[in-house]
PDB file of N, CA and C in Angstrom:
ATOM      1  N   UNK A   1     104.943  95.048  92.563  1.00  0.00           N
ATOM      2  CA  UNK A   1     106.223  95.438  93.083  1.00  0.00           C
ATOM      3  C   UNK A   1     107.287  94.492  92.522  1.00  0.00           C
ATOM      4  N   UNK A   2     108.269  94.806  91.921  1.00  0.00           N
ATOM      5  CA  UNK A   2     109.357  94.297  91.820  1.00  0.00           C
ATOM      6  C   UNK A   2     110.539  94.030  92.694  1.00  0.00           C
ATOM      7  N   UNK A   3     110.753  92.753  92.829  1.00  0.00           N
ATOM      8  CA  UNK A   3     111.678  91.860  94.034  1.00  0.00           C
ATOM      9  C   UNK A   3     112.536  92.151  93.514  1.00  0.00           C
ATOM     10  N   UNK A   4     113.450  92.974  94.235  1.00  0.00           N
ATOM     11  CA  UNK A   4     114.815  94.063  94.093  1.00  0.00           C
ATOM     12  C   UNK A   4     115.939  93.838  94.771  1.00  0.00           C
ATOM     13  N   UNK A   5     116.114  92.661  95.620  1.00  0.00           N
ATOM     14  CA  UNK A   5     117.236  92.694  96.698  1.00  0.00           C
ATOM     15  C   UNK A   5     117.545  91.318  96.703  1.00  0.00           C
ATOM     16  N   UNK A   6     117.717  90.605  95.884  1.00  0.00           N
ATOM     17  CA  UNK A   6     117.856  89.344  95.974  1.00  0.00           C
ATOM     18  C   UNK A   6     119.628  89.013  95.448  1.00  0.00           C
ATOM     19  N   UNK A   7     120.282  87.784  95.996  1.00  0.00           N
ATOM     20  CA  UNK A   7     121.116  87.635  96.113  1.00  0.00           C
ATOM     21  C   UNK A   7     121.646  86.203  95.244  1.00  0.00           C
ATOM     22  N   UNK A   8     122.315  86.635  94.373  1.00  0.00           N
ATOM     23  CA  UNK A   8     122.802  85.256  93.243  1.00  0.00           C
ATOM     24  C   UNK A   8     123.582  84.630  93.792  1.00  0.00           C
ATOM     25  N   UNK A   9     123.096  83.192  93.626  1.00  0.00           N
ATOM     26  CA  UNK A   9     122.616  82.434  93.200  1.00  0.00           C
ATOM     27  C   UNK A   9     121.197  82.088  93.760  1.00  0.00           C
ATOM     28  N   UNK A  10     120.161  82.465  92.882  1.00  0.00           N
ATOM     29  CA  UNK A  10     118.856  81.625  93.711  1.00  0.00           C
ATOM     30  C   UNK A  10     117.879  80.878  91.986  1.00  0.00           C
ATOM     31  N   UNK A  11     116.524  80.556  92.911  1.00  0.00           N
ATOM     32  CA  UNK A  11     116.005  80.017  91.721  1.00  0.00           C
ATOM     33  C   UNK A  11     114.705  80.607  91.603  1.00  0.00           C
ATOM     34  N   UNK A  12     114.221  80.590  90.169  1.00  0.00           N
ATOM     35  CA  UNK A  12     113.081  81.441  90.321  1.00  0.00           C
ATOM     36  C   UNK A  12     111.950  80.243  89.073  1.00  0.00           C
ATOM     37  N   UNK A  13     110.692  80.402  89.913  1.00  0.00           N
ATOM     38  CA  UNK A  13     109.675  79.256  89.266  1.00  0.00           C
ATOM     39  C   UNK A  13     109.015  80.433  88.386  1.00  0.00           C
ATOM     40  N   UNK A  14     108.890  80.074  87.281  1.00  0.00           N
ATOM     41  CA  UNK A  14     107.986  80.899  86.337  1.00  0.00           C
ATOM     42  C   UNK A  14     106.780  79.931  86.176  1.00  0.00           C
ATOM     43  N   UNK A  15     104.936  80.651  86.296  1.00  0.00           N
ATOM     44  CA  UNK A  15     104.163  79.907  86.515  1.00  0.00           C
ATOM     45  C   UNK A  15     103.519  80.951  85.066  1.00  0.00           C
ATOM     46  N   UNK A  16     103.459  80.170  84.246  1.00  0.00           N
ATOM     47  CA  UNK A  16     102.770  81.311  82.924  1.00  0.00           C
ATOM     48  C   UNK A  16     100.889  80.475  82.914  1.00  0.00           C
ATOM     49  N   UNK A  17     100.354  81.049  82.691  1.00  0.00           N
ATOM     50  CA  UNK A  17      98.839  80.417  83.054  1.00  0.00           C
ATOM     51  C   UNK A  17      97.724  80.919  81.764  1.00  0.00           C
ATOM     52  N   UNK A  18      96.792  80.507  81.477  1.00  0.00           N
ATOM     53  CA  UNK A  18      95.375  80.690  80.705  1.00  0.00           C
ATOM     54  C   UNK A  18      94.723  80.594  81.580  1.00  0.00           C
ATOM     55  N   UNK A  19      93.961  81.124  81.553  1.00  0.00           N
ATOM     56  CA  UNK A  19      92.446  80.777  82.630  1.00  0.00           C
ATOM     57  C   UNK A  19      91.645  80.740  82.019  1.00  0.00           C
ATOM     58  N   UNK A  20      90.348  79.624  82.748  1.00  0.00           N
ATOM     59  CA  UNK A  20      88.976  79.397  81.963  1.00  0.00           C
ATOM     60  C   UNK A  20      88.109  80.423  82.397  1.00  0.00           C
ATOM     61  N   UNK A  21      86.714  80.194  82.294  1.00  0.00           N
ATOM     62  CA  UNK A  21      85.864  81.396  82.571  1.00  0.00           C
ATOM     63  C   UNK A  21      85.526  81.393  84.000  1.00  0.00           C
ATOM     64  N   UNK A  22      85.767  80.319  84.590  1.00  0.00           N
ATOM     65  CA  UNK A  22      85.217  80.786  85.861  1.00  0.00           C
ATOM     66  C   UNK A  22      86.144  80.623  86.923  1.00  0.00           C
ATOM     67  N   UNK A  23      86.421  81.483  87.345  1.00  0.00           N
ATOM     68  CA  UNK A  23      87.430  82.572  88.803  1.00  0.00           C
ATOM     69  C   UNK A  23      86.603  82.421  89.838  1.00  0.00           C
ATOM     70  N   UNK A  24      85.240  82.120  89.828  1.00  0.00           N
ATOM     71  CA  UNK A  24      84.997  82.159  91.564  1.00  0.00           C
ATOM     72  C   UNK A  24      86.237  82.054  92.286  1.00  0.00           C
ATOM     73  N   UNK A  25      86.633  82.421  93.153  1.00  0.00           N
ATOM     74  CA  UNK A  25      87.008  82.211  94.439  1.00  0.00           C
ATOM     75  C   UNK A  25      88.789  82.227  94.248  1.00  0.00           C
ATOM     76  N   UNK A  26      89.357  82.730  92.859  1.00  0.00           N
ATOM     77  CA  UNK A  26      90.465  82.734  92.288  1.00  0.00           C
ATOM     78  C   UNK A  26      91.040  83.776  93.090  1.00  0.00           C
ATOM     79  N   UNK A  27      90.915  84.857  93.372  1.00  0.00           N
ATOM     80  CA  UNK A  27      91.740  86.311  93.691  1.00  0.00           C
ATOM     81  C   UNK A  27      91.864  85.845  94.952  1.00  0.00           C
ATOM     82  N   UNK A  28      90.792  85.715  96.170  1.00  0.00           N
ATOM     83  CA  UNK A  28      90.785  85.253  97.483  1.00  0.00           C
ATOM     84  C   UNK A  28      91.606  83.817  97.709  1.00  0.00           C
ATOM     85  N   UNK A  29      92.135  82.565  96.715  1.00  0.00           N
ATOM     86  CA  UNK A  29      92.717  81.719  96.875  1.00  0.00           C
ATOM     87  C   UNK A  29      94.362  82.197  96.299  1.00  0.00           C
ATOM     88  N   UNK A  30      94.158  82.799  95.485  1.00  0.00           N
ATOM     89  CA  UNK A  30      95.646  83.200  95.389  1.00  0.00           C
ATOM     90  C   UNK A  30      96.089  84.102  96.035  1.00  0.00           C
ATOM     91  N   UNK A  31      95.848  85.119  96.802  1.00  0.00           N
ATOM     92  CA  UNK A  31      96.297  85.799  98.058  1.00  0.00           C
ATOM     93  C   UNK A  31      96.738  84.962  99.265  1.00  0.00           C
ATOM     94  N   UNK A  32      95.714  83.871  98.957  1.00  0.00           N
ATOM     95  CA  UNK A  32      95.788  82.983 100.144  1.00  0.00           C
ATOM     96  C   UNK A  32      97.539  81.978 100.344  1.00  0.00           C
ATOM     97  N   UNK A  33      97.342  81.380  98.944  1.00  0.00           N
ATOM     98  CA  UNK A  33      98.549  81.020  98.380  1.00  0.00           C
ATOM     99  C   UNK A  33     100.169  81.672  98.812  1.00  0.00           C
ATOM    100  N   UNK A  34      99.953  83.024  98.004  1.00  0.00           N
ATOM    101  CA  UNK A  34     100.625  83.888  98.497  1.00  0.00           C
ATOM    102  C   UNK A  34     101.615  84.162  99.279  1.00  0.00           C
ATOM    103  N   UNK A  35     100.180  83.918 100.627  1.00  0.00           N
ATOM    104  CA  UNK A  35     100.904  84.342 102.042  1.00  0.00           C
ATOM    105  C   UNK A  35     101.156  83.269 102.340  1.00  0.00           C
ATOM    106  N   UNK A  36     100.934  82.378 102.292  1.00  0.00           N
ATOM    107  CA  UNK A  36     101.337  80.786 102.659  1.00  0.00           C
ATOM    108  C   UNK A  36     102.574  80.583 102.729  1.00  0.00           C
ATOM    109  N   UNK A  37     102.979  81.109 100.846  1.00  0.00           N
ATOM    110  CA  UNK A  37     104.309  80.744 100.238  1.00  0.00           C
ATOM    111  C   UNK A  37     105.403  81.678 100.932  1.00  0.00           C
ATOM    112  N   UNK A  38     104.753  82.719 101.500  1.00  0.00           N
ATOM    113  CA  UNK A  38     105.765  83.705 102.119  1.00  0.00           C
ATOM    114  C   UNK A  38     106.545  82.981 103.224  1.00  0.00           C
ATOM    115  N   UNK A  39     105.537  82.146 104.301  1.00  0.00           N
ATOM    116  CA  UNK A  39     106.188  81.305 105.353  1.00  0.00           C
ATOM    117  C   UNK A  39     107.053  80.326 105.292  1.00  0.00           C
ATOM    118  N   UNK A  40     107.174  79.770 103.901  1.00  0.00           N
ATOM    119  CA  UNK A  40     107.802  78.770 103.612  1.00  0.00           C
ATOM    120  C   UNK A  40     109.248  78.847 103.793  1.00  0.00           C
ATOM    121  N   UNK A  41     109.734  77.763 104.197  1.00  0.00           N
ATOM    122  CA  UNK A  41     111.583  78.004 104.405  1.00  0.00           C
ATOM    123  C   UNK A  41     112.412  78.179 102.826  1.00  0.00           C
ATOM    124  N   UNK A  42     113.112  79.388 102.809  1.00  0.00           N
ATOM    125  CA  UNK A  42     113.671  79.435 101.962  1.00  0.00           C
ATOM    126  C   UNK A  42     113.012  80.348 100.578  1.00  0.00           C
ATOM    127  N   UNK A  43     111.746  81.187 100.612  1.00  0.00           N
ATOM    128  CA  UNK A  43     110.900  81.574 100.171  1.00  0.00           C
ATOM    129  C   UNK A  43     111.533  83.251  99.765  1.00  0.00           C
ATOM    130  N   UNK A  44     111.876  83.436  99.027  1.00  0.00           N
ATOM    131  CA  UNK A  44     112.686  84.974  98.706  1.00  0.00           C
ATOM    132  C   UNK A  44     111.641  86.038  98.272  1.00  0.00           C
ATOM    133  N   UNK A  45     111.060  85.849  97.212  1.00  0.00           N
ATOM    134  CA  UNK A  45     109.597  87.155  96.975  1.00  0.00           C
ATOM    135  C   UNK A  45     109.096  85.875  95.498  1.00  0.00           C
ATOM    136  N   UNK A  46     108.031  87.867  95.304  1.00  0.00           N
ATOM    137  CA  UNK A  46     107.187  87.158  94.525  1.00  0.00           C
ATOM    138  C   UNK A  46     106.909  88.246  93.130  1.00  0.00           C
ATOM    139  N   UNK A  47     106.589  87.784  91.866  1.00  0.00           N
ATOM    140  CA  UNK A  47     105.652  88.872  90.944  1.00  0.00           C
ATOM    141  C   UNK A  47     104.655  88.015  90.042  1.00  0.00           C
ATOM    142  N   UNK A  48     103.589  89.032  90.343  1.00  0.00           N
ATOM    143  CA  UNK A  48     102.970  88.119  89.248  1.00  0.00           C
ATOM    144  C   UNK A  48     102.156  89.627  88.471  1.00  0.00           C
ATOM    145  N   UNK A  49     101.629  89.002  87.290  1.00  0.00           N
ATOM    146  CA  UNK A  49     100.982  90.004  86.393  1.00  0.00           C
ATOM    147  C   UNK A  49      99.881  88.909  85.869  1.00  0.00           C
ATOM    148  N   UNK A  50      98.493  89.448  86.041  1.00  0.00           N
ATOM    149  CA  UNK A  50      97.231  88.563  85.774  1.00  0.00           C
ATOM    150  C   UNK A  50      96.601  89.353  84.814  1.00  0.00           C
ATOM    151  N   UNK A  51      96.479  88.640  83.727  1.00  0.00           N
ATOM    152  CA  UNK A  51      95.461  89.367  82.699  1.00  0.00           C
ATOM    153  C   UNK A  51      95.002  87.981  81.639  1.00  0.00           C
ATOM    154  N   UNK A  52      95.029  88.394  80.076  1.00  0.00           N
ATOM    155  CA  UNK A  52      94.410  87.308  79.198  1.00  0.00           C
ATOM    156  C   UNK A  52      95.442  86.171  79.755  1.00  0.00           C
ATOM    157  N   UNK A  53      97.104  86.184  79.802  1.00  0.00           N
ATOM    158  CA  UNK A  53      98.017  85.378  80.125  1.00  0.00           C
ATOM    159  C   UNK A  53      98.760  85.842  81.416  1.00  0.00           C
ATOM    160  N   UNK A  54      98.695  84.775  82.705  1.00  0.00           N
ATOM    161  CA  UNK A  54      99.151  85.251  83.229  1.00  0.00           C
ATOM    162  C   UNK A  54     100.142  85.056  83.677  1.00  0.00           C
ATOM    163  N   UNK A  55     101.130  85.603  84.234  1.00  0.00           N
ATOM    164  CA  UNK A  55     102.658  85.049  84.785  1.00  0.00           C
ATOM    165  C   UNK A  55     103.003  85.449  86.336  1.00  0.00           C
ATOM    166  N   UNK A  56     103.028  84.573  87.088  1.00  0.00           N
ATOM    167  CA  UNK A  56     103.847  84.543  88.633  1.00  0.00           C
ATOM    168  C   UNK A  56     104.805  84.204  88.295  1.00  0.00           C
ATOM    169  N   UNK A  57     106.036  84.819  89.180  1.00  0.00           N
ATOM    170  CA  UNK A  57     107.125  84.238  89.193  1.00  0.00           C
ATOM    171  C   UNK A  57     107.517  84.026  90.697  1.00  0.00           C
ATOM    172  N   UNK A  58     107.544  83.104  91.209  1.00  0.00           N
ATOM    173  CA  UNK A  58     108.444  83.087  92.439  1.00  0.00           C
ATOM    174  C   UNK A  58     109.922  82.853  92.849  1.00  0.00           C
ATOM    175  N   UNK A  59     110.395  83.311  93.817  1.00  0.00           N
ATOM    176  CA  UNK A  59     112.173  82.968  93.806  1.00  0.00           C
ATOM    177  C   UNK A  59     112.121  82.601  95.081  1.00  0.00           C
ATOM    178  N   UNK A  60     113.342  81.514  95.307  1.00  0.00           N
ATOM    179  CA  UNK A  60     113.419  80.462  96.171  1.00  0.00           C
ATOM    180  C   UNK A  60     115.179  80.419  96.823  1.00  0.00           C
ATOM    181  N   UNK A  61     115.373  80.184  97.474  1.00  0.00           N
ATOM    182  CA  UNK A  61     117.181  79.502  97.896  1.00  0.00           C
ATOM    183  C   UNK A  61     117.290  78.779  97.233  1.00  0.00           C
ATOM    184  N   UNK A  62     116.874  77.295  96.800  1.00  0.00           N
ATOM    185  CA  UNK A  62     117.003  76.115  96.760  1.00  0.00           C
ATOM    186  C   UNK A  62     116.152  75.360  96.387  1.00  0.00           C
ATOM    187  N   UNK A  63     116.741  74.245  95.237  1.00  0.00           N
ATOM    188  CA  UNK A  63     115.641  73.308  94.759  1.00  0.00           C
ATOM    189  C   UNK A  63     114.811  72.702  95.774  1.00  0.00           C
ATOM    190  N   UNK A  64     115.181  72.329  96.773  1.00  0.00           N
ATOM    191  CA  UNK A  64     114.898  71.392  98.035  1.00  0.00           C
ATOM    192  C   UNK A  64     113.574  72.988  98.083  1.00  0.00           C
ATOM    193  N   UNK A  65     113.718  73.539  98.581  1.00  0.00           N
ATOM    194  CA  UNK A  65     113.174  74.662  98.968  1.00  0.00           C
ATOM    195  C   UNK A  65     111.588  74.674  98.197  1.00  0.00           C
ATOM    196  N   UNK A  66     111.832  74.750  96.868  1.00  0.00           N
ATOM    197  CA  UNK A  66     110.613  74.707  95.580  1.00  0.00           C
ATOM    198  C   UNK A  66     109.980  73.425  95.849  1.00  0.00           C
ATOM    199  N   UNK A  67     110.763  72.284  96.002  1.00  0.00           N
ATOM    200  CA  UNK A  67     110.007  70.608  96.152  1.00  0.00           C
ATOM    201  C   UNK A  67     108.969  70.758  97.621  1.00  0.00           C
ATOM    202  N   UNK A  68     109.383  71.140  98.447  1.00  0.00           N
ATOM    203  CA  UNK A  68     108.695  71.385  99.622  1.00  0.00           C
ATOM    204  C   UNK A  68     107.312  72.121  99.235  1.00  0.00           C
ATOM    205  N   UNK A  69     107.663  73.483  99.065  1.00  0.00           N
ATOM    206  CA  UNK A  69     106.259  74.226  98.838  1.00  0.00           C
ATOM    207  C   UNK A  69     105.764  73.404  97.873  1.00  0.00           C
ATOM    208  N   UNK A  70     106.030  72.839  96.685  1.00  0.00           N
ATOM    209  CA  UNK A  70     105.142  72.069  95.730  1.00  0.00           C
ATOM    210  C   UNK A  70     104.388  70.623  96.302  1.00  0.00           C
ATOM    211  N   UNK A  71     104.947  70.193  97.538  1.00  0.00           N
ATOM    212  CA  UNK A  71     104.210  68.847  98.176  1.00  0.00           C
ATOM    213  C   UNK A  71     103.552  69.662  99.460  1.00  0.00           C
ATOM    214  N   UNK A  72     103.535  70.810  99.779  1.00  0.00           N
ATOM    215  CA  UNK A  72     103.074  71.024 100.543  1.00  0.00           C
ATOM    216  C   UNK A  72     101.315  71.031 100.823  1.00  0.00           C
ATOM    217  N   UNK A  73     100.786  70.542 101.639  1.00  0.00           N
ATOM    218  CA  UNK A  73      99.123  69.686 101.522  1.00  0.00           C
ATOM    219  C   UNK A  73      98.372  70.618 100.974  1.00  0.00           C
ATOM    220  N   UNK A  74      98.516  71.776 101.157  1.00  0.00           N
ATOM    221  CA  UNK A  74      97.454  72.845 100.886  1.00  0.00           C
ATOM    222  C   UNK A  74      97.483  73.322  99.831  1.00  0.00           C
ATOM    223  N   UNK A  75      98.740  73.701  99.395  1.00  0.00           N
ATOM    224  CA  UNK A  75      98.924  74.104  98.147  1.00  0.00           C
ATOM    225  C   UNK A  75      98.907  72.863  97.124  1.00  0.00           C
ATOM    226  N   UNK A  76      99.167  72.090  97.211  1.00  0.00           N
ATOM    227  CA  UNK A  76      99.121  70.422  96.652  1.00  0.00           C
ATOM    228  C   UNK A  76      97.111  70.819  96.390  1.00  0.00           C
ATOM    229  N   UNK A  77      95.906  70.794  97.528  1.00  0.00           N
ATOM    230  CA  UNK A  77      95.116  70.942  97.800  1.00  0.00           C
ATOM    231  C   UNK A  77      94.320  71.902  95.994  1.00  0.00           C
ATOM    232  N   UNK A  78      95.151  73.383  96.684  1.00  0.00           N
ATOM    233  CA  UNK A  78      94.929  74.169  95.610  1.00  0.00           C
ATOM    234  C   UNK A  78      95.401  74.525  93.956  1.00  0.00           C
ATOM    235  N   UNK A  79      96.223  73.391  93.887  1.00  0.00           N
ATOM    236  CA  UNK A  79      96.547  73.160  92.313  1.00  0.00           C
ATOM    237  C   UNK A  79      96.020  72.290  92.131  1.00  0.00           C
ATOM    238  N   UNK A  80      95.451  70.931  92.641  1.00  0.00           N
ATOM    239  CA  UNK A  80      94.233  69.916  91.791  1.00  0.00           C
ATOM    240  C   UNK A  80      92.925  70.861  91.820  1.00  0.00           C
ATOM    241  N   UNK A  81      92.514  72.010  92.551  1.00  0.00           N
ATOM    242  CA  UNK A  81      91.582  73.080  92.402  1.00  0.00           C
ATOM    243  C   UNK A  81      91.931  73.556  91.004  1.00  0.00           C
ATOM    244  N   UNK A  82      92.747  74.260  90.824  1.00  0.00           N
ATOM    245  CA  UNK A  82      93.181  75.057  89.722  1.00  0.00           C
ATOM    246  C   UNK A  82      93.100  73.948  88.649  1.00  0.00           C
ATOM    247  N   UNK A  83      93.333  73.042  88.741  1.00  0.00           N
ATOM    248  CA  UNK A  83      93.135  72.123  87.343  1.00  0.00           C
ATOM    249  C   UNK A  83      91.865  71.851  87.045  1.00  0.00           C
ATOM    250  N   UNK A  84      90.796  71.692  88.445  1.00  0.00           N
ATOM    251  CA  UNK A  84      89.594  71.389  88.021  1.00  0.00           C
ATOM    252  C   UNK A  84      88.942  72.442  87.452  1.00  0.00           C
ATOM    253  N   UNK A  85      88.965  73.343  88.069  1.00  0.00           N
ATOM    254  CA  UNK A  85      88.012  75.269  87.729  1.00  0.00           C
ATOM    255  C   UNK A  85      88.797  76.398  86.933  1.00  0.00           C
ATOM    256  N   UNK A  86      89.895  76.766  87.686  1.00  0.00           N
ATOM    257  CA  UNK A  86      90.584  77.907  86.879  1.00  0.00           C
ATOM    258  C   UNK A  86      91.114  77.622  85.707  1.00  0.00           C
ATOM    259  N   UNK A  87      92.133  76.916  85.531  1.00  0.00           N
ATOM    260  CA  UNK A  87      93.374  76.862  84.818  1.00  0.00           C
ATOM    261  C   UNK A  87      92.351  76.281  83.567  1.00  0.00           C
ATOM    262  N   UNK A  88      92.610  76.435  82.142  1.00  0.00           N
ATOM    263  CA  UNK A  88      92.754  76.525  80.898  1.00  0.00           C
ATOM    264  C   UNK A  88      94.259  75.484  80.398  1.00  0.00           C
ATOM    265  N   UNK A  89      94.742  76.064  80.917  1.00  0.00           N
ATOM    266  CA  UNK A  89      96.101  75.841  80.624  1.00  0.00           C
ATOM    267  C   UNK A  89      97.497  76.550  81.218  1.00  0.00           C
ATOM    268  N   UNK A  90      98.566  75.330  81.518  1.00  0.00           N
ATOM    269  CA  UNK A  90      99.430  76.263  82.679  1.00  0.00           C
ATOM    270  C   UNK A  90     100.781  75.382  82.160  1.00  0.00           C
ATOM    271  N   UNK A  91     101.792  75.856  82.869  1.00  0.00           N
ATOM    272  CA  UNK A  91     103.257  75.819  82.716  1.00  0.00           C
ATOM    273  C   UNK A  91     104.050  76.496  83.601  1.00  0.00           C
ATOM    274  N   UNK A  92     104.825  75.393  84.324  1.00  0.00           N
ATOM    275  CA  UNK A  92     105.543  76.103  84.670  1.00  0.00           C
ATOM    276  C   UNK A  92     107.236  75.516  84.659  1.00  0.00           C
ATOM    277  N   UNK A  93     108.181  76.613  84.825  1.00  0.00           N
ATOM    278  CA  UNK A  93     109.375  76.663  84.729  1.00  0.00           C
ATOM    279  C   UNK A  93     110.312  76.777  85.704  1.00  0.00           C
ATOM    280  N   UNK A  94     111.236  76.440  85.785  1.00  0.00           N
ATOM    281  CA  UNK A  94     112.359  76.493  87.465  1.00  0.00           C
ATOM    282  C   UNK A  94     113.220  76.511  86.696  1.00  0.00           C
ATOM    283  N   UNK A  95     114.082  77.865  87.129  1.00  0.00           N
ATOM    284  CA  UNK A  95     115.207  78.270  86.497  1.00  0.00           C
ATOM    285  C   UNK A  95     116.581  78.825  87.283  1.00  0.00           C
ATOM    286  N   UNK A  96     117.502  78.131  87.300  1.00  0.00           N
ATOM    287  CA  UNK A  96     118.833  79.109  88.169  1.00  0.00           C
ATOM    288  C   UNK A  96     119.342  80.595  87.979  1.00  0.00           C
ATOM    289  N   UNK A  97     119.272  81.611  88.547  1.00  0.00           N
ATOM    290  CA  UNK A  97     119.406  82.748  88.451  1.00  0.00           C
ATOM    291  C   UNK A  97     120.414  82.902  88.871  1.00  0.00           C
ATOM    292  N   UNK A  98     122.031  83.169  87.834  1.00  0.00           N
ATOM    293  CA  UNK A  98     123.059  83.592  87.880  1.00  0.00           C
ATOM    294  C   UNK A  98     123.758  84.810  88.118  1.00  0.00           C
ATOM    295  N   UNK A  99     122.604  85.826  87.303  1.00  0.00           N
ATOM    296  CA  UNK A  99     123.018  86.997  87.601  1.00  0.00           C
ATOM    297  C   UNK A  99     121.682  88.077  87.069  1.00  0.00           C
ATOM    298  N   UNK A 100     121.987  89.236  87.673  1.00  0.00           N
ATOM    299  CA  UNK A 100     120.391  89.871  87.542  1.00  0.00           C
ATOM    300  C   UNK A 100     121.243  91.910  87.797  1.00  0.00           C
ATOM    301  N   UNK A 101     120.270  92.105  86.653  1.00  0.00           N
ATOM    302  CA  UNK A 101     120.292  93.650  87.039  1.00  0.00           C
ATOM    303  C   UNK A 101     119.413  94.529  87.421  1.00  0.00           C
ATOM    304  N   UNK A 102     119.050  95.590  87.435  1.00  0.00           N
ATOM    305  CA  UNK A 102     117.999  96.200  87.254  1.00  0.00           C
ATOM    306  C   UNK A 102     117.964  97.825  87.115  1.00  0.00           C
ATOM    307  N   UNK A 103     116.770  98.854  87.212  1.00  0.00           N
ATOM    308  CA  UNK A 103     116.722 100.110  86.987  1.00  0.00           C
ATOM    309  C   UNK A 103     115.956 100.569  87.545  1.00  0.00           C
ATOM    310  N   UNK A 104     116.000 101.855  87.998  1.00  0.00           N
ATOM    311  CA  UNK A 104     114.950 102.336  88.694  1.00  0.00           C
ATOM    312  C   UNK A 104     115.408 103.724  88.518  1.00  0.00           C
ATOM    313  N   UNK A 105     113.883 104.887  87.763  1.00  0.00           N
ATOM    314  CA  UNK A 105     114.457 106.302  87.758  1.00  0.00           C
ATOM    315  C   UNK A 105     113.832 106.683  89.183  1.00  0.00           C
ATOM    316  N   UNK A 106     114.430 107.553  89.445  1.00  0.00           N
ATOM    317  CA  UNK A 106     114.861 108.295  90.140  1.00  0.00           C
ATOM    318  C   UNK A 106     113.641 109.265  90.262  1.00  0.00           C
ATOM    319  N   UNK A 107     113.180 109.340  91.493  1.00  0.00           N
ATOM    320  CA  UNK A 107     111.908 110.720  91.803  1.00  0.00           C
ATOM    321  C   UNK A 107     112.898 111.851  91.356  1.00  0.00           C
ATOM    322  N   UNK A 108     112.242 112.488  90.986  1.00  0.00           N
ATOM    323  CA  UNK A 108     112.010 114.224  90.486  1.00  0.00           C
ATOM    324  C   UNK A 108     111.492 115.329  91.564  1.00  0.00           C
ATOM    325  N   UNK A 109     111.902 116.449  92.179  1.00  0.00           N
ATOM    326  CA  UNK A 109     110.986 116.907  92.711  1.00  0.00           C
ATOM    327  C   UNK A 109     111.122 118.330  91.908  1.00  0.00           C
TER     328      UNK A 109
END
């Protein structure tokens, strides 16, 4: 789903990823993640697309906002996970979002 209602000025973390071969417990920890990040103060939506490379993006209010969820214990918890098992290789980006458009056709009946 594409996060459609968001209001400029916000910030959005781009998480671009490789993964190694073994995912045990990857799909069930990142759902987990997820919903976590949903509770967080200041937490706007989410997209991600998982395949050979993958990309989350999350959007936030506020830098303060991103520093929090990133020290937060659990998720802190589950990215020294991801460094030990999943991740290959990762990156990520925090970017100010000035202005944004978008498209959407239109049902047909």
């Amino acid at each position: 789903m594409i996060v459609d209602h968001l209001k400029t000025p916000y910030y959005a973390v781009i998480f671009t990823s490789i993964m190694t071969d073994n995912l045990e417990n990857y799909s069930e920890t990142a759902q987990k993640m997820e919903a976590l990040a949903k509770l967080q103060k200041g937490f706007l939506g989410i997209e991600s697309a998982r395949s050979e490379l993958g990309i989350t993006v999350s959007y936030w209010q506020t830098l303060d906002d991103i520093s929090r969820w990133k020290n937060n214990i659990e998720h802190t918890e589950v990215r020294n996970l991801g460094r030990e098992k999943w991740y290959q290789q990762y990156q990520l980006r925090i970017c100010k979002v000035e202005r944004e458009y978008g498209f959407e056709k239109k049902k047909q009946f």
